[in-house]
C-alpha atoms as a PDB file:
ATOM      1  CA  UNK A   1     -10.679 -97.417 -32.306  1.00  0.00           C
ATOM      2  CA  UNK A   2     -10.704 -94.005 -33.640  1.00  0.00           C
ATOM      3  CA  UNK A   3     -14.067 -93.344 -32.237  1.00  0.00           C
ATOM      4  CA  UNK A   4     -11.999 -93.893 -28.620  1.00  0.00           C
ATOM      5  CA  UNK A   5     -10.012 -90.970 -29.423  1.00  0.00           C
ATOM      6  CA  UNK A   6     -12.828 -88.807 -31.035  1.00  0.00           C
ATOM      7  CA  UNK A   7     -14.755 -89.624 -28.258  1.00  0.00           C
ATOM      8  CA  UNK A   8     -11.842 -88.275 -25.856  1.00  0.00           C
ATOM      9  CA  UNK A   9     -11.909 -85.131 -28.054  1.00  0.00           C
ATOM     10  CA  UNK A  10     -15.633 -84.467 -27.336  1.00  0.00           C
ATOM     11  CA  UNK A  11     -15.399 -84.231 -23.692  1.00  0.00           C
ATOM     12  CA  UNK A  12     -12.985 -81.499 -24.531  1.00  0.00           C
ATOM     13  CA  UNK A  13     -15.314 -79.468 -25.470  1.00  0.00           C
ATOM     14  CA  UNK A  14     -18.477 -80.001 -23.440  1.00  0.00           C
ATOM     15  CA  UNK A  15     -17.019 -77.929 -20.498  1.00  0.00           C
ATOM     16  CA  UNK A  16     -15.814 -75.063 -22.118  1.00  0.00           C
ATOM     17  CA  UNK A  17     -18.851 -72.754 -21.216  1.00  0.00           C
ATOM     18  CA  UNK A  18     -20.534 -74.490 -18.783  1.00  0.00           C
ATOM     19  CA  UNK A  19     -18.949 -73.285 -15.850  1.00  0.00           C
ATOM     20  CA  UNK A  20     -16.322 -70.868 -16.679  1.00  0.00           C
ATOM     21  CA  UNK A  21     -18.155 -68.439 -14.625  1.00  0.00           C
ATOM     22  CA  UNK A  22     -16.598 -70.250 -11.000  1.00  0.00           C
ATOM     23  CA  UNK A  23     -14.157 -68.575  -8.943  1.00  0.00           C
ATOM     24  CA  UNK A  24     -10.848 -70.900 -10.197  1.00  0.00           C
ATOM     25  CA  UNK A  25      -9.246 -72.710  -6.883  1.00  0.00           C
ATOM     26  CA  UNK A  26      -6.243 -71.423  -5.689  1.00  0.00           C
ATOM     27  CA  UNK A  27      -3.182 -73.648  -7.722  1.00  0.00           C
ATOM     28  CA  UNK A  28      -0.689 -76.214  -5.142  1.00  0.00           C
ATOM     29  CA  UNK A  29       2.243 -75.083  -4.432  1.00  0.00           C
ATOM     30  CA  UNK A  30       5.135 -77.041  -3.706  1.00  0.00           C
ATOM     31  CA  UNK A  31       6.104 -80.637  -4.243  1.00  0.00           C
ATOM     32  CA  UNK A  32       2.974 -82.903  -5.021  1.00  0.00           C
ATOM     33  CA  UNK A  33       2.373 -86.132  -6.488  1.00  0.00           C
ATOM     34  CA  UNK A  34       0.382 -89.763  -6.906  1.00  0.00           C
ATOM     35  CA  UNK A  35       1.421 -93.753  -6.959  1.00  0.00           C
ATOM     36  CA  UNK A  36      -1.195 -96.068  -8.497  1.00  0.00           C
ATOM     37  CA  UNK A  37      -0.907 -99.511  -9.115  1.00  0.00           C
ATOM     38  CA  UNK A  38      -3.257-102.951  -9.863  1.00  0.00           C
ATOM     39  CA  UNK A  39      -2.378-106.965  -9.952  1.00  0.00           C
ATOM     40  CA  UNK A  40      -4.310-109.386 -11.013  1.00  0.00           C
ATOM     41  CA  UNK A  41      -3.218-113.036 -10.888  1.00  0.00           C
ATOM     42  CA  UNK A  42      -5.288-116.485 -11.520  1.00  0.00           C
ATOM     43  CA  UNK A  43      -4.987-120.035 -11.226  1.00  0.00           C
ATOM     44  CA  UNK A  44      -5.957-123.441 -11.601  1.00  0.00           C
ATOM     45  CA  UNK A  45      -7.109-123.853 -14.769  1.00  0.00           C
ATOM     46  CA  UNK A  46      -5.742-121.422 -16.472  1.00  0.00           C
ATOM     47  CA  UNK A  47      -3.087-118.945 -15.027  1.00  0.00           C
ATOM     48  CA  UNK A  48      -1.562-115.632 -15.534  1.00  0.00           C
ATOM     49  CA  UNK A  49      -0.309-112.691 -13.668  1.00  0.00           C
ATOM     50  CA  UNK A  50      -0.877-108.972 -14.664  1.00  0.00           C
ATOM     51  CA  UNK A  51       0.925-105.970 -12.761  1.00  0.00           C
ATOM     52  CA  UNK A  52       0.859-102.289 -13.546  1.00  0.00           C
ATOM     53  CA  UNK A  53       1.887 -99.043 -12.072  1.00  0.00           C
ATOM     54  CA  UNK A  54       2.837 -95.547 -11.786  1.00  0.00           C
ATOM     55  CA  UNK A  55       4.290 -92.740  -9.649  1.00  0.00           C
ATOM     56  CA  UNK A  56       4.088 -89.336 -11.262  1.00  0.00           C
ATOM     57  CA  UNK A  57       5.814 -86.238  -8.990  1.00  0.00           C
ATOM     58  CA  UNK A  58       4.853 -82.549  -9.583  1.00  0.00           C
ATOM     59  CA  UNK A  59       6.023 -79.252  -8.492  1.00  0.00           C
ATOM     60  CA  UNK A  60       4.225 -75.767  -8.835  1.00  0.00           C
ATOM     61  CA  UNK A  61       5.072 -72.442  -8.016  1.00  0.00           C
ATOM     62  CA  UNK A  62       4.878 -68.989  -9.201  1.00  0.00           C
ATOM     63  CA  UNK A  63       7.322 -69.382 -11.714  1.00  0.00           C
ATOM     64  CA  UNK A  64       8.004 -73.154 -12.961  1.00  0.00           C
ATOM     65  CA  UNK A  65       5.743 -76.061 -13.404  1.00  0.00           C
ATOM     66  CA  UNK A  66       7.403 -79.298 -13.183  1.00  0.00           C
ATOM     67  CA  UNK A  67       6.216 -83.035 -14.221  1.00  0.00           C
ATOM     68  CA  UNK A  68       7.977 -86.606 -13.633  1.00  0.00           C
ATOM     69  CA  UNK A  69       6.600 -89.636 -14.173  1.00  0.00           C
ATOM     70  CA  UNK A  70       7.095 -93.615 -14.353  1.00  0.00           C
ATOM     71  CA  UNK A  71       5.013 -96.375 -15.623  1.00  0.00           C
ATOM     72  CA  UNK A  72       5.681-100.220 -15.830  1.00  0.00           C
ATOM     73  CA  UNK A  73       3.186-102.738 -17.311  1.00  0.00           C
ATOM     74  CA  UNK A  74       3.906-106.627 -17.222  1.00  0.00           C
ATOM     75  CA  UNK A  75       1.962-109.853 -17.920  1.00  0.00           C
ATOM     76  CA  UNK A  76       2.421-113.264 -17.922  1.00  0.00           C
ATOM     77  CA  UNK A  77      -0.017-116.111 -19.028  1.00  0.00           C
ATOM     78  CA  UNK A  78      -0.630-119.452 -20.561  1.00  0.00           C
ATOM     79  CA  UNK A  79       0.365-119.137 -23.704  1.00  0.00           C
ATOM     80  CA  UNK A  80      -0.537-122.163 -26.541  1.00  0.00           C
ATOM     81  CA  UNK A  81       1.620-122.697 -29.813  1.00  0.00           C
ATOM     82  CA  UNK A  82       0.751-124.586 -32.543  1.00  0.00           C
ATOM     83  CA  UNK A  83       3.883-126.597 -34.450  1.00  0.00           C
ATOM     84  CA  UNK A  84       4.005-127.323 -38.544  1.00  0.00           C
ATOM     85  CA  UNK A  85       3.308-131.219 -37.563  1.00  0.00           C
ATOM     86  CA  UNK A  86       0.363-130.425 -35.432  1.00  0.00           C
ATOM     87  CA  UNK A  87       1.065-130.885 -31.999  1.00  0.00           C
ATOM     88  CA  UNK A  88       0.643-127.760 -29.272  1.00  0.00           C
ATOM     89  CA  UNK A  89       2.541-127.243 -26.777  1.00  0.00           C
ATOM     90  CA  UNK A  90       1.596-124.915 -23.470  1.00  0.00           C
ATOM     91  CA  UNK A  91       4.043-122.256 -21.775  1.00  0.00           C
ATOM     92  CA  UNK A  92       3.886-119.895 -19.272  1.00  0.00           C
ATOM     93  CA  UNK A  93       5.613-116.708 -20.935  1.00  0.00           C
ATOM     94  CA  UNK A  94       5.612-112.452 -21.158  1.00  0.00           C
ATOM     95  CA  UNK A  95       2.923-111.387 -23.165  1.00  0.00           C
ATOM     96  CA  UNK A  96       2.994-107.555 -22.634  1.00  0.00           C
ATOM     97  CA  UNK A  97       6.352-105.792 -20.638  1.00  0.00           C
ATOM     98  CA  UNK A  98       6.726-102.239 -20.879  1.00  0.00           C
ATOM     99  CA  UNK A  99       8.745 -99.573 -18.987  1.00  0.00           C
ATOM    100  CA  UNK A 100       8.369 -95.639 -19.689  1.00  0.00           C
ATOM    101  CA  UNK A 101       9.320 -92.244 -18.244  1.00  0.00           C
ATOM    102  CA  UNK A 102       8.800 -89.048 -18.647  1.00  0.00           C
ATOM    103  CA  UNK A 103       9.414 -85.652 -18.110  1.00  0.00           C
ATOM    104  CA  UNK A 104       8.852 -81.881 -18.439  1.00  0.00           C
ATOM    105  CA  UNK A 105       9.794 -77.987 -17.387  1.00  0.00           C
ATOM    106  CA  UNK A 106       7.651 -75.555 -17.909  1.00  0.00           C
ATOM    107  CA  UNK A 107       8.650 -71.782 -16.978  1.00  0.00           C
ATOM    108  CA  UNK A 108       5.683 -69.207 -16.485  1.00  0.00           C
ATOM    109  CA  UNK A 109       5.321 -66.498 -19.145  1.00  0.00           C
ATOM    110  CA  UNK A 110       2.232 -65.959 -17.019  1.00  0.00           C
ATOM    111  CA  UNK A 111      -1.067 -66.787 -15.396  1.00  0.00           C
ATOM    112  CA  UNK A 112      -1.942 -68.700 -18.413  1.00  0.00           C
ATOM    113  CA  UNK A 113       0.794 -69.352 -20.519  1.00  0.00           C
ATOM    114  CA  UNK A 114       3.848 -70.880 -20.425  1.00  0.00           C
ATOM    115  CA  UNK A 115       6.991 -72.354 -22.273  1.00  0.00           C
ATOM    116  CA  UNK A 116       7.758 -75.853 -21.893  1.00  0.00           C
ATOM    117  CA  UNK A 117      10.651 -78.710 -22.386  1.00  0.00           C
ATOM    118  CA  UNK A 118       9.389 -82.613 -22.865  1.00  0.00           C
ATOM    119  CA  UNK A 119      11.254 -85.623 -22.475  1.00  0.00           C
ATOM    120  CA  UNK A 120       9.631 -88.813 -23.213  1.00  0.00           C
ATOM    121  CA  UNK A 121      11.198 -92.354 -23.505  1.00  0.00           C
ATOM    122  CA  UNK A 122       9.082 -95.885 -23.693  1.00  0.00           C
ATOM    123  CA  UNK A 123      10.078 -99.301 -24.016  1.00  0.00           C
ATOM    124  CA  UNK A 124       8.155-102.738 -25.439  1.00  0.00           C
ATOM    125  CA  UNK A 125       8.769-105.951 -25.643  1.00  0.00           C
ATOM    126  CA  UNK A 126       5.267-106.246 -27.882  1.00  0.00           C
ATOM    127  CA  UNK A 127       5.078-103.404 -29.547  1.00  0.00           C
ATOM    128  CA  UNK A 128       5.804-102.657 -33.104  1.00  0.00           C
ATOM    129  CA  UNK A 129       8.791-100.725 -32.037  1.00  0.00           C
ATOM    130  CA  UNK A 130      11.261-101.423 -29.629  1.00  0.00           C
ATOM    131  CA  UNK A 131      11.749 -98.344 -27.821  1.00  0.00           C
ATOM    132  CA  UNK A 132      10.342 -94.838 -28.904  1.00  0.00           C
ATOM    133  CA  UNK A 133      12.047 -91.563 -27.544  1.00  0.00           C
ATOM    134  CA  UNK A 134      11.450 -87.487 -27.940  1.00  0.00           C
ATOM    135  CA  UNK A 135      12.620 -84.665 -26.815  1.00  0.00           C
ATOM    136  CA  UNK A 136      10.771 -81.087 -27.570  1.00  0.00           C
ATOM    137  CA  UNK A 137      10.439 -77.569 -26.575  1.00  0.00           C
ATOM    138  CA  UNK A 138       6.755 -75.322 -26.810  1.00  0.00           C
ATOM    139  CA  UNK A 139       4.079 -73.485 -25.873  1.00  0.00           C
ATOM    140  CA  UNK A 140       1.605 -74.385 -23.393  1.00  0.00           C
ATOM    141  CA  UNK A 141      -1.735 -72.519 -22.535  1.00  0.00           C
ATOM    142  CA  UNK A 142      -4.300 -73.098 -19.882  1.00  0.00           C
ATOM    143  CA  UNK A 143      -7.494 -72.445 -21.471  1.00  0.00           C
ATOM    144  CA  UNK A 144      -9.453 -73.257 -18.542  1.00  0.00           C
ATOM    145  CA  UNK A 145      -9.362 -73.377 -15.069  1.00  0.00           C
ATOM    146  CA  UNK A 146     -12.411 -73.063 -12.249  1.00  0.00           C
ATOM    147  CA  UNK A 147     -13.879 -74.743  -9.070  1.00  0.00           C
ATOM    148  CA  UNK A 148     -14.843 -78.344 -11.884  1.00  0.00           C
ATOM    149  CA  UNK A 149     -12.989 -78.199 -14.839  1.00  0.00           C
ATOM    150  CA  UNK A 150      -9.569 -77.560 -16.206  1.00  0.00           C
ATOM    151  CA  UNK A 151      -7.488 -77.681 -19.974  1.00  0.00           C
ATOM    152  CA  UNK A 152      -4.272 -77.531 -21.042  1.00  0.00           C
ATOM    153  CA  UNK A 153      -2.974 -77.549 -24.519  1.00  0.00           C
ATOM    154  CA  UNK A 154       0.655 -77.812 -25.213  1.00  0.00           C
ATOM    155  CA  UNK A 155       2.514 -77.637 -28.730  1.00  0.00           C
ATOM    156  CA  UNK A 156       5.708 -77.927 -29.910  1.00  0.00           C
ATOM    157  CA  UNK A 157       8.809 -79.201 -32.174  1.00  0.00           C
ATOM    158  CA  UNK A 158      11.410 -81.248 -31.176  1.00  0.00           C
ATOM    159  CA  UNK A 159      13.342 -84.189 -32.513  1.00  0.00           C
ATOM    160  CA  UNK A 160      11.884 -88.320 -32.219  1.00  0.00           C
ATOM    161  CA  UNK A 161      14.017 -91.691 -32.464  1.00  0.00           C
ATOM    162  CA  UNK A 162      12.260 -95.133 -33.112  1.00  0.00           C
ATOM    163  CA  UNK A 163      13.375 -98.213 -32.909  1.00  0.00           C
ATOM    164  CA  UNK A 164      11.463-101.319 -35.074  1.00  0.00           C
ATOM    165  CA  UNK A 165      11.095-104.387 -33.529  1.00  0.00           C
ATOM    166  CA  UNK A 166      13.319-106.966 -34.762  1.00  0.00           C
ATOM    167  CA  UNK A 167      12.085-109.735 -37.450  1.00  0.00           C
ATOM    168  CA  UNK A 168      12.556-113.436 -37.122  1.00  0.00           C
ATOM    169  CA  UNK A 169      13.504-114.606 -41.198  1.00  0.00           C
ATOM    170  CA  UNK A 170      13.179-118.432 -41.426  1.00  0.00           C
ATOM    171  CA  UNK A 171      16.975-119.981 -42.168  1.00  0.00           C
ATOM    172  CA  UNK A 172      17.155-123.072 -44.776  1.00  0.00           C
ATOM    173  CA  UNK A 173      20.904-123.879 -43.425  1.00  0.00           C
ATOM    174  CA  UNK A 174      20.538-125.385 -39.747  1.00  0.00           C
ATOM    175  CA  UNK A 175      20.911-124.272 -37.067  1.00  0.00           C
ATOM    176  CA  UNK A 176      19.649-121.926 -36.162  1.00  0.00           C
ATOM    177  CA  UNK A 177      16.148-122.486 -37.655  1.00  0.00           C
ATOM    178  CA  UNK A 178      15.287-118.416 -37.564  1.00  0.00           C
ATOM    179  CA  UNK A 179      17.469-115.472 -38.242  1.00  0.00           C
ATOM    180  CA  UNK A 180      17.184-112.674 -36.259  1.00  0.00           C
ATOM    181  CA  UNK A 181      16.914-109.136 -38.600  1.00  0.00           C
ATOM    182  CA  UNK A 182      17.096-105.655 -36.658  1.00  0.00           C
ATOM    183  CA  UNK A 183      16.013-102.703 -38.739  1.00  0.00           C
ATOM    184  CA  UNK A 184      17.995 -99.776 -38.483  1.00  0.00           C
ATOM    185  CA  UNK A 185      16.624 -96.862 -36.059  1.00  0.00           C
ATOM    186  CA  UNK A 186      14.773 -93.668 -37.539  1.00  0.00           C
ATOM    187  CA  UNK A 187      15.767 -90.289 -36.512  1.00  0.00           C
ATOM    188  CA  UNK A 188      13.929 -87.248 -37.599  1.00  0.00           C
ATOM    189  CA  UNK A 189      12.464 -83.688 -36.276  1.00  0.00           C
ATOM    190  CA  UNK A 190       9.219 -84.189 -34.767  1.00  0.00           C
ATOM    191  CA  UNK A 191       5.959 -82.266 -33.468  1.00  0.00           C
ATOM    192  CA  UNK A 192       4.231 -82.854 -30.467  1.00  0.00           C
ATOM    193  CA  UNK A 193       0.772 -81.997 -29.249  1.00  0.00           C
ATOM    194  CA  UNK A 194      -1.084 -82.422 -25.787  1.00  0.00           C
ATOM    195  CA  UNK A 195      -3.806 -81.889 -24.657  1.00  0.00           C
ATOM    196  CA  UNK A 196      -4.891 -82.562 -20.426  1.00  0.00           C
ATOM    197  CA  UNK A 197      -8.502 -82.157 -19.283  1.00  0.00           C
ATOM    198  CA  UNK A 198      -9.980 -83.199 -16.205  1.00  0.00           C
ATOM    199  CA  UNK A 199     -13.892 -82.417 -14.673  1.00  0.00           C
ATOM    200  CA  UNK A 200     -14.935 -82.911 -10.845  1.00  0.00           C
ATOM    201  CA  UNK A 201     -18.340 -84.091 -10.826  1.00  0.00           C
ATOM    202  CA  UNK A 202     -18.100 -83.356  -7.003  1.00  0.00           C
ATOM    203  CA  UNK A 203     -15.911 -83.321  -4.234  1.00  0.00           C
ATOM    204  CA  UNK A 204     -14.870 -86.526  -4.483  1.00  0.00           C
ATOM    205  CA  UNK A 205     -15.552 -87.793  -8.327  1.00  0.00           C
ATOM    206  CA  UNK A 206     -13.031 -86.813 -10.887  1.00  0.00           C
ATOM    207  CA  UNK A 207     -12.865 -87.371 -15.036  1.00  0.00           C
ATOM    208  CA  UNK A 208      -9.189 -87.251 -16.250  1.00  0.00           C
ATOM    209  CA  UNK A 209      -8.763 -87.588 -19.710  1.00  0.00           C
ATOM    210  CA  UNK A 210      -4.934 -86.940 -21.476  1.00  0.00           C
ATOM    211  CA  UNK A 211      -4.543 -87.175 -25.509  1.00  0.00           C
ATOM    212  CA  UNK A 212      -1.172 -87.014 -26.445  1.00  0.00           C
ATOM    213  CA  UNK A 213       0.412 -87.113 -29.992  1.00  0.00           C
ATOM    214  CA  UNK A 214       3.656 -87.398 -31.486  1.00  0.00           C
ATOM    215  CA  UNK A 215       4.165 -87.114 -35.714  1.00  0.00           C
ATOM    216  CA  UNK A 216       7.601 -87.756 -37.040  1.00  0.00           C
ATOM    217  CA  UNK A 217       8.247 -88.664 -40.587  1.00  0.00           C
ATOM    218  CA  UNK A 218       8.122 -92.417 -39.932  1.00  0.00           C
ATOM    219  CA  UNK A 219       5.387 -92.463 -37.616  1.00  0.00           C
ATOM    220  CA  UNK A 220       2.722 -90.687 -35.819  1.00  0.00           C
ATOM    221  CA  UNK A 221       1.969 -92.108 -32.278  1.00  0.00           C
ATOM    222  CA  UNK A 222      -1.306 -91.179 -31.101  1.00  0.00           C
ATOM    223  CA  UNK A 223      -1.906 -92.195 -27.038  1.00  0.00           C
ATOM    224  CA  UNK A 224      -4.973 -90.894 -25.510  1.00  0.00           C
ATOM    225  CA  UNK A 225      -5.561 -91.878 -21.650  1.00  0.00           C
ATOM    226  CA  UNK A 226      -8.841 -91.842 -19.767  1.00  0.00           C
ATOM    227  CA  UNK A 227      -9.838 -92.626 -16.674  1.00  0.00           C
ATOM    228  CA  UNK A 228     -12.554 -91.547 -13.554  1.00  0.00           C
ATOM    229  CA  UNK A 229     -11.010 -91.356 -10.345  1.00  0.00           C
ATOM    230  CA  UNK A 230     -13.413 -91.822  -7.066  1.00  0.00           C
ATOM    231  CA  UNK A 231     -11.851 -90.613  -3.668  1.00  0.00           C
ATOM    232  CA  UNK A 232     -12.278 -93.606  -0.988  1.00  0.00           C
ATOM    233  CA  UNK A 233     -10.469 -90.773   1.920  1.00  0.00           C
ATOM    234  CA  UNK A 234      -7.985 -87.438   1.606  1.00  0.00           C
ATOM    235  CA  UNK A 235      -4.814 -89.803   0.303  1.00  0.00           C
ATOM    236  CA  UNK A 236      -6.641 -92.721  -1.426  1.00  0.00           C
ATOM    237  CA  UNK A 237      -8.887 -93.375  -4.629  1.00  0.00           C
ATOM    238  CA  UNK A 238      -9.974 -95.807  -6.586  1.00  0.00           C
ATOM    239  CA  UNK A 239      -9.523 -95.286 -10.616  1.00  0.00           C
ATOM    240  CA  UNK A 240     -11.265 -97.106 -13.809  1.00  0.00           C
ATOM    241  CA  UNK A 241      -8.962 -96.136 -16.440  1.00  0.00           C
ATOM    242  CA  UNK A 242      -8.615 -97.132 -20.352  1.00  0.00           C
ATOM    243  CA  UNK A 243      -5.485 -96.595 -22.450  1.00  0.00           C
ATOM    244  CA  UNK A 244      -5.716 -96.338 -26.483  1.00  0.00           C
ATOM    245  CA  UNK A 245      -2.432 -96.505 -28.147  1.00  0.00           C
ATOM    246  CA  UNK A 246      -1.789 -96.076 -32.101  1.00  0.00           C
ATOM    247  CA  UNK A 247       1.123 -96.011 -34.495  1.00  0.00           C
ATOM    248  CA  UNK A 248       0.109 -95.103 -38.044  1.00  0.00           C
ATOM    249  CA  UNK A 249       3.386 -97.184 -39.297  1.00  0.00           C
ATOM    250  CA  UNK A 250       3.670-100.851 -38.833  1.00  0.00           C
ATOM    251  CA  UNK A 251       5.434-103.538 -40.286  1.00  0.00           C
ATOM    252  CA  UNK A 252       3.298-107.043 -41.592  1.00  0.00           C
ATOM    253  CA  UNK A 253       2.184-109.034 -38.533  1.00  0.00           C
ATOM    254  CA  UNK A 254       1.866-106.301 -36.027  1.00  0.00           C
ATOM    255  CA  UNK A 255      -1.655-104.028 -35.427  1.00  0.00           C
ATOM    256  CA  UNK A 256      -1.648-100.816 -35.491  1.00  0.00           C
ATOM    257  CA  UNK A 257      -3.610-100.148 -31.982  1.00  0.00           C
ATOM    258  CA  UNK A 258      -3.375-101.561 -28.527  1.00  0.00           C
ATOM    259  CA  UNK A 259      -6.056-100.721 -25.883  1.00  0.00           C
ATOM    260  CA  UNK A 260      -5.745-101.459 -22.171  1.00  0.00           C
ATOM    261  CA  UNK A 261      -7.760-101.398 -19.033  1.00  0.00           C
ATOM    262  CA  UNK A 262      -7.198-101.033 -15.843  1.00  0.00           C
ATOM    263  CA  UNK A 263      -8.821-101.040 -12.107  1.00  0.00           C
ATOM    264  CA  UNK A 264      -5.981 -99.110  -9.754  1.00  0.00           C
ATOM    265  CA  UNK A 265      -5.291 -98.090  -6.301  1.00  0.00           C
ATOM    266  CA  UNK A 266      -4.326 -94.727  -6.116  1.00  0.00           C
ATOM    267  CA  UNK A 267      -2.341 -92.646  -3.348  1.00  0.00           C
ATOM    268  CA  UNK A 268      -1.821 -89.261  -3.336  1.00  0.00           C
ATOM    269  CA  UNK A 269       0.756 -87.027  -1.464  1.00  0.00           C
END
């Protein structure tokens, strides 16, 4: 899906002249923030259940500019195996559980620019990597800002953990049948690049589009995050949102990209 992310990078750059000559609105101050979350559950003949959700807190003032966020995603479905003599068998089990937060500081140099300190930490079940964590200090820059579109670039150095997801070895000598291997963790100084657009079509229609990517020497994550919000009244939206995932590093049996959709309900305070 690299045409997801290209695509991503495009709408970048379509604003960048169009409008720049708009009076900029005046930034929130103060404490500021969102919660967003969608289920989805069915029945009969087949059945599964599908939550995810997110609360992200913000403050801005002259000086600092401050971002917290957490996200869960969890499913559970009919899942079908297929044994060595033939038979299936049906159970109702996890098929995608993760948890991730973040965090970061960013102190003013000025109207535009400013230096910032990231924290990021995810966990998954189905992932090709247990848990993934950074921490970095940079430079950010807003590059735009008027009355429909803004962009934010941040880049920086920091240092990256990774954890591969354990292996199941088949065992000749019973029991037990399969032999759980855990690779060591990988350590190593990292970069980290962001970028944060988003475009009002009007006063109430809203393109958000995040690209986020982290290269260390065992991996580069890529995570780009799109999604149109559409105000319903002043505290509630609805938002279509897609999720693109890569890691360039993967062990046999696991795919390099993930992709997720979502329909949310969104509340902002």
């Amino acid at each position: 899906m690299r045409y997801a992310v290209l695509a991503s990078a495009l709408l970048f750059a379509l604003p960048l002249t169009a409008l720049a000559a708009d009076p900029p609105p005046p930034p929130k101050q103060g404490w500021s923030g969102s919660g967003e979350a969608g289920l989805a559950a069915a029945s009969g003949n087949t059945k599964s259940e599908n939550l995810n959700a997110k609360i992200d807190i913000r403050f801005n003032d002259e000086q600092w500019k401050d971002d917290v966020y957490l996200l869960a995603l969890r499913n559970k479905a009919n899942v079908t195996t297929h044994a060595s003599d033939g038979s299936t068998s049906t159970n109702y089990q996890l098929t995608a559980n993760r948890y991730e937060a973040g965090a970061s500081a960013g102190y003013k140099l000025d109207g535009r620019s400013y230096v910032v300190g990231a924290l990021r930490y995810e966990h998954d079940e189905f992932s090709p990597y247990d848990y993934q964590y950074i921490a970095s200090l940079g430079y950010g820059f807003q590059a735009l800002k008027n009355a429909h579109d803004e962009l934010a670039f941040e880049v920086g150095a920091g240092y990256k953990t990774t954890q591969p997801t354990a292996q199941y070895l088949s065992n000749p000598a019973p029991p037990p049948d399969l032999l759980k291997l855990k690779p060591d963790a990988d350590s190593s100084a990292a970069g980290r690049g962001k970028l944060d657009y988003k475009h009002r079509f009007n006063a109430n229609t809203s393109l958000i589009d995040t690209l986020l990517v982290e290269n260390a020497s065992g991996n580069t994550f890529v995570q780009n995050d799109a999604g149109v919000a559409v105000k319903m009244n002043s505290s509630l939206a609805l938002k279509l949102g897609y999720q693109f995932r890569h890691n360039s590093e993967v062990r046999p049996g696991f795919k390099h990209s993930d992709e997720l959709l979502t329909t949310n309900l969104v509340y902002g305070f």
